[in-house]
Every structure is written in structure tokens, then in C-alpha cells.
Protein backbone atom coordinates (compact mmCIF):
# COMPACT_ATOMS: atom_id res chain seq x y z
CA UNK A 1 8.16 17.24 -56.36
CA UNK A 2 4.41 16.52 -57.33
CA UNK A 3 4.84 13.12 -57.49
CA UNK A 4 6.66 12.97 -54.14
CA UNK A 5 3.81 14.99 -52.02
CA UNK A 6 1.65 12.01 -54.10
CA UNK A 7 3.58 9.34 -52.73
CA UNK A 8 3.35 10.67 -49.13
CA UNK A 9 -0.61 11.13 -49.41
CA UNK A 10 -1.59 7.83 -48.97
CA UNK A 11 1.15 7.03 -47.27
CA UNK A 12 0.01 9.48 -44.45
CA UNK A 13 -3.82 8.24 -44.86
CA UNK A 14 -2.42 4.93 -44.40
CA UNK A 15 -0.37 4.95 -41.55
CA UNK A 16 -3.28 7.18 -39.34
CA UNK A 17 -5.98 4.71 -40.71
CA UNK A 18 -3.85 1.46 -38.74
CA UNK A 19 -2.25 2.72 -36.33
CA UNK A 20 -5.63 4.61 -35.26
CA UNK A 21 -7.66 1.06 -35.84
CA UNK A 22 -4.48 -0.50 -33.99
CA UNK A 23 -4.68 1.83 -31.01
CA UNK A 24 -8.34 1.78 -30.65
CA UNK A 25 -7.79 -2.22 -30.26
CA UNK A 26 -4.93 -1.84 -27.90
CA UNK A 27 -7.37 0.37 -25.36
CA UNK A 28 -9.99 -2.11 -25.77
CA UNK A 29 -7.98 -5.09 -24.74
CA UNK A 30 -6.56 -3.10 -22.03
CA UNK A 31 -10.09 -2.36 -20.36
CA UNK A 32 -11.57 -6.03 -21.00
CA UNK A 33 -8.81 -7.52 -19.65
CA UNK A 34 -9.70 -5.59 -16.32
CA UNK A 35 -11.41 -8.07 -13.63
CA UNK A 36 -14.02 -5.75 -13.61
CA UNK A 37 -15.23 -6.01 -17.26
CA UNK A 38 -15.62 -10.17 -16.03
CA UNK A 39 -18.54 -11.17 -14.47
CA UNK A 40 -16.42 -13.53 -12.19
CA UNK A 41 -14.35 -10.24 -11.52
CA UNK A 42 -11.24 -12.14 -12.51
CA UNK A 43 -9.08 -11.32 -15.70
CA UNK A 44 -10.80 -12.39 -19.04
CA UNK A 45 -7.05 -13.03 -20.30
CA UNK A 46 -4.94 -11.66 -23.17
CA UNK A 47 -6.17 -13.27 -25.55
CA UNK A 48 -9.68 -13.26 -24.98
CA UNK A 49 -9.83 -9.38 -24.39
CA UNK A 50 -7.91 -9.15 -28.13
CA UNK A 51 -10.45 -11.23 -29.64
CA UNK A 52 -13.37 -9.54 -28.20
CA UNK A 53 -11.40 -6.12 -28.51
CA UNK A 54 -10.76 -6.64 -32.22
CA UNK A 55 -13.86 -8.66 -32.83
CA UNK A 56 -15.77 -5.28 -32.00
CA UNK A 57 -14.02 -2.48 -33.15
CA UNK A 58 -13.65 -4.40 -36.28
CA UNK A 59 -16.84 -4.82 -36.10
CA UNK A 60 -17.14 -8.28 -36.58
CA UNK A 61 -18.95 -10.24 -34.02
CA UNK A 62 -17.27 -13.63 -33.66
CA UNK A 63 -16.96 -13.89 -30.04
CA UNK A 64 -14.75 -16.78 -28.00
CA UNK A 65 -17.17 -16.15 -24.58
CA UNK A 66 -21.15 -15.20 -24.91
CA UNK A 67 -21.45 -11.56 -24.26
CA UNK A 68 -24.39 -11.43 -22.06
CA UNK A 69 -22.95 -14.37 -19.93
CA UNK A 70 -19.52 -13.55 -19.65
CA UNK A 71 -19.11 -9.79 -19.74
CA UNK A 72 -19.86 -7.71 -17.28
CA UNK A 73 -22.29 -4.59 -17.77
CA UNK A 74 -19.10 -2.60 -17.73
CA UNK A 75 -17.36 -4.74 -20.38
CA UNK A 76 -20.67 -4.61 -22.15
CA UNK A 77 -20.80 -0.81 -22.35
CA UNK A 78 -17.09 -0.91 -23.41
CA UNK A 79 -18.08 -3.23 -26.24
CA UNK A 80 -20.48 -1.63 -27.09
CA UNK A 81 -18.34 1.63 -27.35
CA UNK A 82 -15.73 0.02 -29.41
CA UNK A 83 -18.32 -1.29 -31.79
CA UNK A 84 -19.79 2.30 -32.66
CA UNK A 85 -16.29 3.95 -32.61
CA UNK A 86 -15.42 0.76 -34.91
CA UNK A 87 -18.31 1.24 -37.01
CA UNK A 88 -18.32 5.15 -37.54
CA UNK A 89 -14.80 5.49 -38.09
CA UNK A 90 -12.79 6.97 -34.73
CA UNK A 91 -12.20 10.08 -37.16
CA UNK A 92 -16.45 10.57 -37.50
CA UNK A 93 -16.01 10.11 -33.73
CA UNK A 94 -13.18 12.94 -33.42
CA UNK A 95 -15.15 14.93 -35.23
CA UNK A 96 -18.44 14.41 -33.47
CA UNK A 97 -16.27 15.93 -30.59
CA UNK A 98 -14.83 18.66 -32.52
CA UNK A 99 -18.48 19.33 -32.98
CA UNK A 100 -19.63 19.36 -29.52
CA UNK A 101 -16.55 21.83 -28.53
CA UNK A 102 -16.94 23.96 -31.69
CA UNK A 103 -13.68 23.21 -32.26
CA UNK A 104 -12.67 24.19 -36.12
CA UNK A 105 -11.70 20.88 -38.31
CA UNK A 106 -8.38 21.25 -39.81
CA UNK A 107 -7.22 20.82 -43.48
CA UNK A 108 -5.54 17.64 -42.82
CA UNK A 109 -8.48 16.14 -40.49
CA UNK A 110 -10.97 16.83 -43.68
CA UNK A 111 -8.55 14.88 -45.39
CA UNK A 112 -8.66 11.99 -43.17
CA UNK A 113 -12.25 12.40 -42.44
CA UNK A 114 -12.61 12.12 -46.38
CA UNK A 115 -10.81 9.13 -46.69
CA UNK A 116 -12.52 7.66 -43.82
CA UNK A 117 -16.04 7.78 -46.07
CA UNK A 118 -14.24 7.29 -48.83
CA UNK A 119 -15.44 10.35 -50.72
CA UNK A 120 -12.92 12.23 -52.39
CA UNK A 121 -14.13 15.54 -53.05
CA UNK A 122 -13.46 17.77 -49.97
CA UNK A 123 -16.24 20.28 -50.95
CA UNK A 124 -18.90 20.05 -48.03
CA UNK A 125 -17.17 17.40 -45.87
CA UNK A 126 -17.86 19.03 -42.56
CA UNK A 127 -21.49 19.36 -43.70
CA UNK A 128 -21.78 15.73 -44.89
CA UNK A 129 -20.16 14.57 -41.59
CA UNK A 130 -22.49 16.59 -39.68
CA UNK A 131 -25.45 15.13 -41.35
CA UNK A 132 -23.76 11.42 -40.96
CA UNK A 133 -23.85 11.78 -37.05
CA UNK A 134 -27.28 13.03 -36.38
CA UNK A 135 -28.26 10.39 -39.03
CA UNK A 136 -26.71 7.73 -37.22
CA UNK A 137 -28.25 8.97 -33.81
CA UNK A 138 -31.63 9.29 -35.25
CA UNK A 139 -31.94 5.64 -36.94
CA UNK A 140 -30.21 4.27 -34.10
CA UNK A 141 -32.59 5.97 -31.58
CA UNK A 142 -35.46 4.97 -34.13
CA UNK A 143 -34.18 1.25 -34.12
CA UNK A 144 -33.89 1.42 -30.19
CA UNK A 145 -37.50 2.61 -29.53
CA UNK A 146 -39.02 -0.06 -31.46
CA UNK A 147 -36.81 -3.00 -30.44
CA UNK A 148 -36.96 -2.26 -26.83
CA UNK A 149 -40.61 -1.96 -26.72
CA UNK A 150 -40.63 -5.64 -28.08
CA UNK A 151 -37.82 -6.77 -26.01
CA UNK A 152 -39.46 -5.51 -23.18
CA UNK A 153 -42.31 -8.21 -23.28
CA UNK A 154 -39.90 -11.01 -23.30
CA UNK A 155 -36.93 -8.96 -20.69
CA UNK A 156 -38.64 -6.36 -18.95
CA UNK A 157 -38.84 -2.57 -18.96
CA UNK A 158 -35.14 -2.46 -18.02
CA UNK A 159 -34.09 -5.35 -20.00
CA UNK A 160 -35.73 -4.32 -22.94
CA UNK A 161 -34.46 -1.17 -23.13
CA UNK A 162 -31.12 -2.38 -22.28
CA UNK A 163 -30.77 -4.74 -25.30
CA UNK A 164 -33.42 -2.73 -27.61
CA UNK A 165 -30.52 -0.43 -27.69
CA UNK A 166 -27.54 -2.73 -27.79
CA UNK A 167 -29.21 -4.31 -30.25
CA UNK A 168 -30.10 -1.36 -32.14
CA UNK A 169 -26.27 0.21 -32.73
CA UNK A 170 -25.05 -3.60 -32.97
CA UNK A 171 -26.59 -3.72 -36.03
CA UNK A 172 -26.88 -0.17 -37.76
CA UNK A 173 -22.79 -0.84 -36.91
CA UNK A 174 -23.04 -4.43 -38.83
CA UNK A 175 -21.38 -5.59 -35.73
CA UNK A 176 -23.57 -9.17 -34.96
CA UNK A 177 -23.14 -8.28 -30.98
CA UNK A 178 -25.80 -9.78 -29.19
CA UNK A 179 -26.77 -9.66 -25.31
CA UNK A 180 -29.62 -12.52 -25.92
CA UNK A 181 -27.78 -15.14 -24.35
CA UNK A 182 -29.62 -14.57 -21.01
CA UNK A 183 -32.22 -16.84 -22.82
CA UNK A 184 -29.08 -19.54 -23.70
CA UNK A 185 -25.46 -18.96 -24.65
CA UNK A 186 -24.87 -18.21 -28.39
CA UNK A 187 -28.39 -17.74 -28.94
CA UNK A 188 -28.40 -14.92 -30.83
CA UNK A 189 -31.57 -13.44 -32.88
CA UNK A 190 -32.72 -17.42 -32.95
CA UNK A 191 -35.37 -16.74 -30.67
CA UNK A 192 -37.39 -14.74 -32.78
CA UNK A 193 -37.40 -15.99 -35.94
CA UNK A 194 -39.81 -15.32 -38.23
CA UNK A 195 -41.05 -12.41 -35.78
CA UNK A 196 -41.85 -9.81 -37.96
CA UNK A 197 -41.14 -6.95 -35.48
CA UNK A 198 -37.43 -8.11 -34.35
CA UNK A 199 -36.55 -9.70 -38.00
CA UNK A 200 -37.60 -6.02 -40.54
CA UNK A 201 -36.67 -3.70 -37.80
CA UNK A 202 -32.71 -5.48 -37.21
CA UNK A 203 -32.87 -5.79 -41.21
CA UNK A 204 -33.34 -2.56 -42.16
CA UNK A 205 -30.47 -1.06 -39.94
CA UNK A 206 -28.21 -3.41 -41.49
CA UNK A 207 -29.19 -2.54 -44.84
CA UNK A 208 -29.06 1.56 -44.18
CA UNK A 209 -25.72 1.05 -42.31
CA UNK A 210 -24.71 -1.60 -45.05
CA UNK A 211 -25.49 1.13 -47.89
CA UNK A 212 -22.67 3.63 -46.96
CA UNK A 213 -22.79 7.51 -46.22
CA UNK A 214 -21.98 8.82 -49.84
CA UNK A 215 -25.30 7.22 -50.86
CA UNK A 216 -27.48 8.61 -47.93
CA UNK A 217 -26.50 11.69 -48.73
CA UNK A 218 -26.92 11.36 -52.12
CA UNK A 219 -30.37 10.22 -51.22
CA UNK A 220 -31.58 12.81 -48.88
CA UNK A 221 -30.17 15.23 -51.32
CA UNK A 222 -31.95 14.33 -54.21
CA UNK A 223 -30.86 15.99 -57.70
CA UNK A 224 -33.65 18.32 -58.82
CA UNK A 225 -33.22 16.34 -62.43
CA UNK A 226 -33.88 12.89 -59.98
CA UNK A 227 -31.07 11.72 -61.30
CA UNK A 228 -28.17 9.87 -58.41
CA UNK A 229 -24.81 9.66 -58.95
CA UNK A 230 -23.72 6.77 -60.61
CA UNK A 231 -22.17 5.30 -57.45
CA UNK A 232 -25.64 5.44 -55.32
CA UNK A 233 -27.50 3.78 -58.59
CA UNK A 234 -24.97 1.16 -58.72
CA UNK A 235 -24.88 -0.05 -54.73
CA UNK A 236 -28.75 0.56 -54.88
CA UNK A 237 -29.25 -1.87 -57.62
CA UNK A 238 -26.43 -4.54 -56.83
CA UNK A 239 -28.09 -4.23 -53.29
CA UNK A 240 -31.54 -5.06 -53.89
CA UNK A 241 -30.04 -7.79 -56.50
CA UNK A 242 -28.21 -9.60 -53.59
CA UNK A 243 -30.93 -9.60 -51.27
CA UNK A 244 -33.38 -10.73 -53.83
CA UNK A 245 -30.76 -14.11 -54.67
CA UNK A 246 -30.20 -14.26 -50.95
CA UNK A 247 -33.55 -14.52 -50.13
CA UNK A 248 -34.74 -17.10 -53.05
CA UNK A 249 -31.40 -18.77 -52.63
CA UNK A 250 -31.95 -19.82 -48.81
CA UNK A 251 -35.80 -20.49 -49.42
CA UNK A 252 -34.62 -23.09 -51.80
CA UNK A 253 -31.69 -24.80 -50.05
CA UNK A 254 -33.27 -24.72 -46.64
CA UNK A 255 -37.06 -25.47 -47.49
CA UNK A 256 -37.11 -29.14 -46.45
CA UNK A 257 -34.15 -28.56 -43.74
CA UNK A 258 -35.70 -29.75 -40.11
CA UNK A 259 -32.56 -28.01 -38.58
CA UNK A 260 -33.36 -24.49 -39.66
CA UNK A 261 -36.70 -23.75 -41.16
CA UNK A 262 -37.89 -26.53 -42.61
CA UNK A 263 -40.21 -27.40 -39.86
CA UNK A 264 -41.66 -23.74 -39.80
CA UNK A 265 -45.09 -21.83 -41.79
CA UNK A 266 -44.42 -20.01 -44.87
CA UNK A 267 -44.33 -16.52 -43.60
CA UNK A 268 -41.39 -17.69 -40.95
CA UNK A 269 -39.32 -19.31 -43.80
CA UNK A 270 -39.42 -16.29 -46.00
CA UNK A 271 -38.49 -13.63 -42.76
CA UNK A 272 -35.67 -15.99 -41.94
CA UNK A 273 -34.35 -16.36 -45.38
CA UNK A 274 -34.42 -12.81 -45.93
CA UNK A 275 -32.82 -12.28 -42.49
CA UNK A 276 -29.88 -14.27 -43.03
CA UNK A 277 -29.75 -12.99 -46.26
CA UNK A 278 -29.43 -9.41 -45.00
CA UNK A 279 -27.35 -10.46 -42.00
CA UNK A 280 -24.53 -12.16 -44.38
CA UNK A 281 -24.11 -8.98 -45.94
CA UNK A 282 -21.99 -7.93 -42.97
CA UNK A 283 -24.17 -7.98 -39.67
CA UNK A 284 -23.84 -11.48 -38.11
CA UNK A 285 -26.91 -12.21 -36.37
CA UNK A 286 -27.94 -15.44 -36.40
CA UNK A 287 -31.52 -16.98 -36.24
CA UNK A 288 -31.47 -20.02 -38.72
CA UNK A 289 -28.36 -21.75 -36.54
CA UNK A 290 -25.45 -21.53 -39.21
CA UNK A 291 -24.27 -25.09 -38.33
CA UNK A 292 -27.39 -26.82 -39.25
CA UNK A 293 -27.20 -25.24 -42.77
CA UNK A 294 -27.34 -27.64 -46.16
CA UNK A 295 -23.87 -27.80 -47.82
CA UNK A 296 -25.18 -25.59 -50.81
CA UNK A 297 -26.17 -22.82 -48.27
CA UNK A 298 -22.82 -23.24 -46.36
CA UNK A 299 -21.13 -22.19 -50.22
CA UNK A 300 -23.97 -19.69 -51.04
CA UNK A 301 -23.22 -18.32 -47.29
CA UNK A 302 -19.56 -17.68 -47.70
CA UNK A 303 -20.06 -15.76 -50.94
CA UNK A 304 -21.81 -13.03 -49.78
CA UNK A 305 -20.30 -12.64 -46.86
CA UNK A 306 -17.03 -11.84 -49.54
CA UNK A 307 -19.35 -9.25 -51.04
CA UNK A 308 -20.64 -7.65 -48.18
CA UNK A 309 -21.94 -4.11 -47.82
CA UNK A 310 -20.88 -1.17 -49.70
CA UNK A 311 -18.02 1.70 -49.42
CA UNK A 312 -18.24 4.06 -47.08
CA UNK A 313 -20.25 1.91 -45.02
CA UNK A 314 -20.19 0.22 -41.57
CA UNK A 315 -19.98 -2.91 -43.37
CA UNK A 316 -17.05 -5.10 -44.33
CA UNK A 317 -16.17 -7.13 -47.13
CA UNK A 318 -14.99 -6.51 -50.94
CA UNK A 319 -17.78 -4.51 -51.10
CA UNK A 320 -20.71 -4.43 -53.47
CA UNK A 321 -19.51 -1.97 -56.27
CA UNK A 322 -16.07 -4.08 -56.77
CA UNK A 323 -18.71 -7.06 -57.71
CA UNK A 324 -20.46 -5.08 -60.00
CA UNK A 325 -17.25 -3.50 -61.96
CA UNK A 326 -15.93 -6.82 -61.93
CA UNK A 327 -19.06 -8.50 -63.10
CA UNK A 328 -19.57 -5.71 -65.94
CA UNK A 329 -16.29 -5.58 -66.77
CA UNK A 330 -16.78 -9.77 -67.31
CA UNK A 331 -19.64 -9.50 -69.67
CA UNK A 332 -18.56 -6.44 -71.62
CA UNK A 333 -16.79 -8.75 -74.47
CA UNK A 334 -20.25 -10.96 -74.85
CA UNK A 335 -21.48 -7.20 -75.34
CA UNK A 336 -18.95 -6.52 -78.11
CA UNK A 337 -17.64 -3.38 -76.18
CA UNK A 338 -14.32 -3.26 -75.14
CA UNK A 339 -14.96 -0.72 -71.91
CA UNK A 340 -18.03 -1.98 -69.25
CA UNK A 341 -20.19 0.20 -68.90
CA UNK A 342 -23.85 1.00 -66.93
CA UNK A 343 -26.30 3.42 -66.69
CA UNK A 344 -25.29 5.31 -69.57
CA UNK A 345 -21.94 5.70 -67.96
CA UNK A 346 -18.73 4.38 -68.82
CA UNK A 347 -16.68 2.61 -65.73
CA UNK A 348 -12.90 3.91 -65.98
CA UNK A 349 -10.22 1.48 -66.14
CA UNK A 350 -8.83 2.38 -62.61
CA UNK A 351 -12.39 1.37 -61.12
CA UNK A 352 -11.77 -1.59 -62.92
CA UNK A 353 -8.01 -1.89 -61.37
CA UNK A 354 -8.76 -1.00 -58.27
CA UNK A 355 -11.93 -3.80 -57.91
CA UNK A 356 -9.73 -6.27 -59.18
CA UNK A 357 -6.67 -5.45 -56.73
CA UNK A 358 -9.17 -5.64 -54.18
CA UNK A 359 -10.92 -9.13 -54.90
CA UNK A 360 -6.90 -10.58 -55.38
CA UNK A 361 -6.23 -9.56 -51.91
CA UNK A 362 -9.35 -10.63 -50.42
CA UNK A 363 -9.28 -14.05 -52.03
CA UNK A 364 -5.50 -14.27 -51.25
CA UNK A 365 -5.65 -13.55 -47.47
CA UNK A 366 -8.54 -16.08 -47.12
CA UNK A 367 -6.96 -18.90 -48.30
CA UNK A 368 -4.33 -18.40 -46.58
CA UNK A 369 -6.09 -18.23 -43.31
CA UNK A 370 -8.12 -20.86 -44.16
CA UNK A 371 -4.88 -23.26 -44.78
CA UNK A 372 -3.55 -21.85 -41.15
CA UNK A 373 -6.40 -22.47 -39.23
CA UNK A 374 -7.52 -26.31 -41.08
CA UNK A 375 -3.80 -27.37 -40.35
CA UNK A 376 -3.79 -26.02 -36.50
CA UNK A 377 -6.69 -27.40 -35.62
CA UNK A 378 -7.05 -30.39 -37.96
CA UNK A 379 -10.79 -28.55 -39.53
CA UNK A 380 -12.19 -30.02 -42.78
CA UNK A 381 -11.38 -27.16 -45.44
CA UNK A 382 -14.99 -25.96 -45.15
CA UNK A 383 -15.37 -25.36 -42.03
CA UNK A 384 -11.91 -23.59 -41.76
CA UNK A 385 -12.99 -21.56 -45.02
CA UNK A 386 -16.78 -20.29 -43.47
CA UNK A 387 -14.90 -18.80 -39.73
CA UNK A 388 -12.08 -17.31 -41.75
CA UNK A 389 -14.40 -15.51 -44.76
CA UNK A 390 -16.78 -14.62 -41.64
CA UNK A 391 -13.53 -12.90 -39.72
CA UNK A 392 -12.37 -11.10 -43.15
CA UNK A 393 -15.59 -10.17 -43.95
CA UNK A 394 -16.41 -8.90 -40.59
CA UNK A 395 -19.68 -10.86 -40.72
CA UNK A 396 -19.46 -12.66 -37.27
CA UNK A 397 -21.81 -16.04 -38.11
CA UNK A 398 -20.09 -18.63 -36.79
CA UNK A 399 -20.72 -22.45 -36.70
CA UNK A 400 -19.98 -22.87 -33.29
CA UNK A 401 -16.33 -23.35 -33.99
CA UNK A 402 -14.57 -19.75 -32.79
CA UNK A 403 -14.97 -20.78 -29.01
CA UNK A 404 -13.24 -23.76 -29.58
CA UNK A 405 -9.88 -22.96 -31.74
CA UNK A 406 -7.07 -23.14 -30.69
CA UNK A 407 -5.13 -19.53 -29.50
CA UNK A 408 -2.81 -19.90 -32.77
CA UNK A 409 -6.51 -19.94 -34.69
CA UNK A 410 -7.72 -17.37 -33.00
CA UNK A 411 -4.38 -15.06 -33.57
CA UNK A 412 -5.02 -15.91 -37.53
CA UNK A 413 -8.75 -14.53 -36.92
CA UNK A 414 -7.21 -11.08 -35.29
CA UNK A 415 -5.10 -11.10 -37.88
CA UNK A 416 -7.78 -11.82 -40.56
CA UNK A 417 -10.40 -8.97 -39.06
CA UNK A 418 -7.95 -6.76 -38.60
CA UNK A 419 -7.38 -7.03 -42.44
CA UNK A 420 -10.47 -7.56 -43.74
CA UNK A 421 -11.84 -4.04 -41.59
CA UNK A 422 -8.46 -1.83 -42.02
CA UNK A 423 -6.54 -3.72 -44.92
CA UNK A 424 -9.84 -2.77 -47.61
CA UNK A 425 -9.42 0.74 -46.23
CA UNK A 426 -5.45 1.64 -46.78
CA UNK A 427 -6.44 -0.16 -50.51
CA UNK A 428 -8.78 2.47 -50.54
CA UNK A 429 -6.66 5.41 -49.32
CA UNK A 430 -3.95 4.61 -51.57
CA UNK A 431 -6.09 4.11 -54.70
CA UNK A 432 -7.71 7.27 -53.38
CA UNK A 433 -4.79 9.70 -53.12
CA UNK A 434 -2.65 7.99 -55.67
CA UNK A 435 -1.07 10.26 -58.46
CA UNK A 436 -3.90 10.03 -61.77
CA UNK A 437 -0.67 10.25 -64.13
CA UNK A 438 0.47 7.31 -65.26
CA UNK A 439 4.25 8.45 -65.40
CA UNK A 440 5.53 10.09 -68.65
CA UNK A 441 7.47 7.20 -69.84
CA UNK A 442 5.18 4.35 -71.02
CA UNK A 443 6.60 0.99 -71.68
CA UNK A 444 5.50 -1.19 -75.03
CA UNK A 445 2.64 -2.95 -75.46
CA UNK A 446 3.34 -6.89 -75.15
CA UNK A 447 -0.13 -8.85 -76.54
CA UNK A 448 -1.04 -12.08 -74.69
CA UNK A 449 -3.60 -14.60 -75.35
CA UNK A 450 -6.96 -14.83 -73.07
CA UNK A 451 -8.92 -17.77 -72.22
């Protein structure tokens, strides 16, 4: 009977995590497909209003039509409102509600609100929610305040405001919307690069959305000892790790490059290497131009965009702490130890499961879009390989290539979004609410020989 009401857990957490992800998409294509979300106030089209629809509340940012140009403000606002459901989680947004009501949050909503910040201890949930959402409102409004007061030099008062804000929850959500193509379509953040303002203040929302709720509030509510859980030391240090390659990695590769930075001072090179370090990891803004990139920072590129941000998080991708178990797990023989462990902590062997079912899917599902797409549209394996890891990853950098695939493409790159946004999360639910026993009868050891 146990292991039945097991079975059904994730099952449950499943189903409400797609078919919510799944509806929200659905509503979204519905409204963009409207003439008046157009600025020609006729139909964007299926297909176009799924991309865009799916594109945002996966939070992704690959767009087939520039946002500013195309979309009217109403199918900007609605955009922008499926990118912060997206990015949130629609059950933080039910909640927020439920909040503003004072409506009580049931058993089974803490549940799903759990498994939405993939924190498995129900103690506090309500309180950790509550302190997710004025979190999010305050960094966001923080964000907003500084980037419209620059934007409004270049776009005026209204303008600046207008896409201080956008800009703002674009990337806090890791999203990689933009509304700068007023200044040229598919611009993007490549106006300002290597302005310090723009570049640190768009960085650091990525990184704090990128980071995940479990380790803000771990954060904020510091042990007296000083001591974080081993989670929140773990993403911390694989974080700053990754952004220190990044960085050094793209200095390197692209120091001599005329097409991206190799024609600007040293202060500009080293904001826009950071930049597209930080944006890789899963934001998509672009200032470097991701088409004029060397070959070894084309490979380098679609590698971190597989990592991406961390659980819990508005980001996407395999997520940082699967690298890390992985990576431990690796080097633990060299160590002589037959467990990984790191910070005086021992990593369990269903960590170690569970990272490695989720890198076999993730590799899996890319390749196989990759195949789909270079065969449909007759695209050199590369270039098939950077849209499709930046669709799964919900990263959003682009080469210029989404606009122009064919709609069979661009169904694999719903398809691949979808995945790479809800697909990581049912993994998670399952491996969440899964039965710990491992079943009473065991079968016999078989030995097999490694490497």
C-alpha cells in the first residue's frame, strides 16, 4: 500500500507540473495569435505565437520575429507575463494570489509548491515562498530603477522605463527577451557592450535568479555556526568556478577576433567576456554577436549552456550541482575513495544516480534534435547542435539561424524547450517523491570491467 501511494506521488507532481507548463503555453499562443498582439494588427500565425508562447514561458528567448518590432505593446506585456509566470513557477504565482486573498494553502498545493523549488522538506514552505516573492519584486524593482535610469538617456523617460523594466524581469527570469530592437532588429544587449552600468547590473540578476531559491534562503538565513548547507556551498562554488573559466575562456578565444571584441579596450573585452559568460548560463542576451564567434568559443559556448544555472532556479539546463556530483564522483577513484565526497560531506549514491540520469537525458534529447533539425534544413552539425543546446537549455543565443528554419525545425525547438524547461523538472519530481527503499528483494551482484 506504501509503495503504491509512492508510485502515485510523482506521478501526481508530474502530471500537474506539464500539463500546468502545457496549459500556460496553450493561453499564450491563444492571445499572440490575436491581431491585436501584431503590430500590423493581423494574425502572427500558429506557429509563430507557439514559438514565441513557448519560447517565453519556457523561458528561453529564441524568438522567430524581433520583439520590439513585431509585437505589439499588448503582445509585449503578454510576453512579458508569460516569462515571469514561466520563470517563477505558475504554482509561486498561485500562491502569490493565495497570498493577496488570504486564502489558506492546502496540503497538496505545499506539495506542489515544494516540488516546484525543488525543496523537499515541507517545514516552512509557505514562509520560504513568501520570502521568494517579495524577493523577486524587490531585485526586480532594484534592477528596474537602475536600468531605466540608463535606458532613459538613450530611449527617453518613457522608453527607459519601459525597457528598464522589461529588461529587468527578462533577466532575473533568465529569459534573454529583449525590446532593443528599436535601435535594429536582433540587436539585443550589443549596443552596450562593455558599458559598465547595463553589462553588472543585467549580470547580476542573472546570476541571483540563476542561483535558485533554496540557496537565497539559505543565505539570508545564515546559520549562527556560519556554516550553509551543503547544497548552497556546492552551487556557490561550482558558480563562481564557471564564471571564472567563462570569463578567461572567452578573453582568450576572442582576444584577436575583429567580429566581437577584438577591436575593443581592455576594460570592454573583459565586461563582454564576463557578460556572455554569465548570459550562457541560462539568460540569452547577446552583446558579442554569437555568429561571429571563433570555433573554440562556439564549443566552449554550447557547454555551458548544458550546465546552466542551478535547481530551484529560473534557469534551465542540467544544472550546476549534477556537474559537480558528476565531476566528484569522476575523480573520487584518482582519490582512492570509493564514495565522492566534498566539504566534509559524503554525496549519496542517489545524488549520484539522479545527476547521471539527468546528463543521459539531456545529452540524448540533444542529439537527437540536433540530427532532426541538420537533416530538415540541410545545417552543418554545428550549427544545428548550438540552436538546439540553446532551446534545451533555455539559453536563447542564437546565431541568427531560428528566424530562418524551417516550421518542422522550429516544432523540434518547441519540442526541445518544452523538455529542456519541464522534462528536468518531472526528473526532479520523480527522483523527489520516489520511494527511498530499494525493494526487499535484491538481485546478485554481477562484476563488470571499467575503462
Amino acid at each position: 500500500m506504501r509503495r503504491s501511494a509512492a508510485r502515485k506521488k510523482p506521478r501526481s507532481a508530474v502530471r500537474v507540473i506539464t500539463l500546468g507548463f502545457s496549459l500556460l503555453i496553450a493561453v499564450g499562443t491563444v492571445l499572440l495569435s490575436m491581431p491585436f498582439a501584431t503590430r500590423s494588427g493581423q494574425s502572427a500565425g500558429l506557429m509563430t505565437a507557439l514559438f514565441t508562447a513557448t519560447s517565453a514561458s519556457c523561458v528561453t528567448g529564441l524568438v522567430v520575429e524581433d520583439t520590439y518590432l513585431f509585437w505589439s505593446p499588448a503582445g509585449q506585456a503578454i510576453i512579458l507575463s508569460l516569462v515571469q509566470i514561466g520563470g517563477l513557477g505558475f504554482m509561486m504565482v498561485a500562491a502569490g494570489f493565495s497570498f493577496i486573498v488570504r486564502r489558506r494553502i492546502t496540503l497538496r498545493e505545499r506539495l506542489l509548491l515544494g516540488k516546484s523549488l525543488n525543496v523537499d522538506d515541507m517545514a516552512g514552505i509557505v514562509r520560504l515562498a513568501k520570502g521568494i516573492l517579495l524577493g523577486t519584486l524587490a531585485v526586480e524593482g532594484m534592477g528596474a530603477v537602475i536600468l531605466s535610469v540608463r535606458f532613459a538617456r538613450d530611449f527617453g523617460l518613457r522608453g527607459g522605463i519601459i525597457k528598464g523594466v522589461w529588461t529587468s524581469v527578462s533577466a532575473f527570469c533568465n529569459a534573454g527577451f529583449d525590446l532593443m530592437g528599436e535601435t535594429g532588429a536582433y540587436t539585443s544587449m550589443a549596443g552596450y557592450l562593455g558599458d559598465p552600468a547595463v553589462t553588472l547590473t543585467v549580470s547580476l540578476l542573472i546570476i541571483l535568479g540563476g542561483l535558485g531559491f533554496y540557496v537565497w534562503s539559505d543565505v539570508v538565513n545564515c546559520p549562527k555556526n556560519g556554516r550553509y548547507r551543503l547544497h548552497t556551498h556546492l552551487v556557490l562554488f561550482t558558480t563562481g568556478v564557471l564564471l571564472l573559466v567563462g570569463t578567461l575562456g572567452f578573453l582568450i578565444f576572442e582576444w584577436n577576433n575583429p567580429q566581437t571584441i577584438g577591436n575593443e579596450g581592455l576594460l570592454s573585452r573583459v565586461l563582454a567576456s564576463f557578460f556572455q559568460s554569465v548570459s550562457l548560463r541560462t539568460a540569452g542576451f547577446d552583446q558579442m554577436g554569437q555568429a561571429g564567434l571563433t570555433s573554440a568559443s562556439q564549443a566552449f559556448s554550447v557547454i555551458l549552456m548544458f550546465v546552466g544555472g542551478s535547481p530551484g532556479s529560473t534557469a534551465g539546463g542540467i544544472k550546476t550541482t549534477t556537474l559537480a556530483v558528476l565531476i566528484l564522483t569522476a575523480i573520487a577513484p584518482y582519490r582512492g575513495k570509493d564514495r565522492a565526497d566534498v566539504f566534509g560531506r559524503t554525496i549519496t549514491q542517489r545524488a549520484v544516480t539522479d545527476a547521471l540520469s539527468v546528463f543521459v537525458a539531456g545529452i540524448g534529447v540533444v542529439i537527437c534534435g540536433t540530427f532532426l533539425v541538420s537533416t530538415a534544413d540541410g545545417l552543418s552539425f554545428g550549427a544545428a547542435l548550438y540552436e538546439c543546446m540553446s532551446g534545451f537549455a533555455t539559453v536563447g543565443l542564437s546565431q541568427g539561424l531560428t528566424p530562418t528554419l524551417s516550421a518542422f525545425s522550429r516544432l523540434v525547438l518547441v519540442a526541445l524547450m518544452f523538455m529542456g524547461r519541464v522534462g528536468i523538472m518531472t526528473i526532479g519530481a520523480a527522483a523527489l517523491f520516489r520511494d527511498g527503499g530499494e525493494g526487499k528483494i535484491k538481485m546478485p551482484e554481477g562484476k563488470i570491467m571499467i575503462g
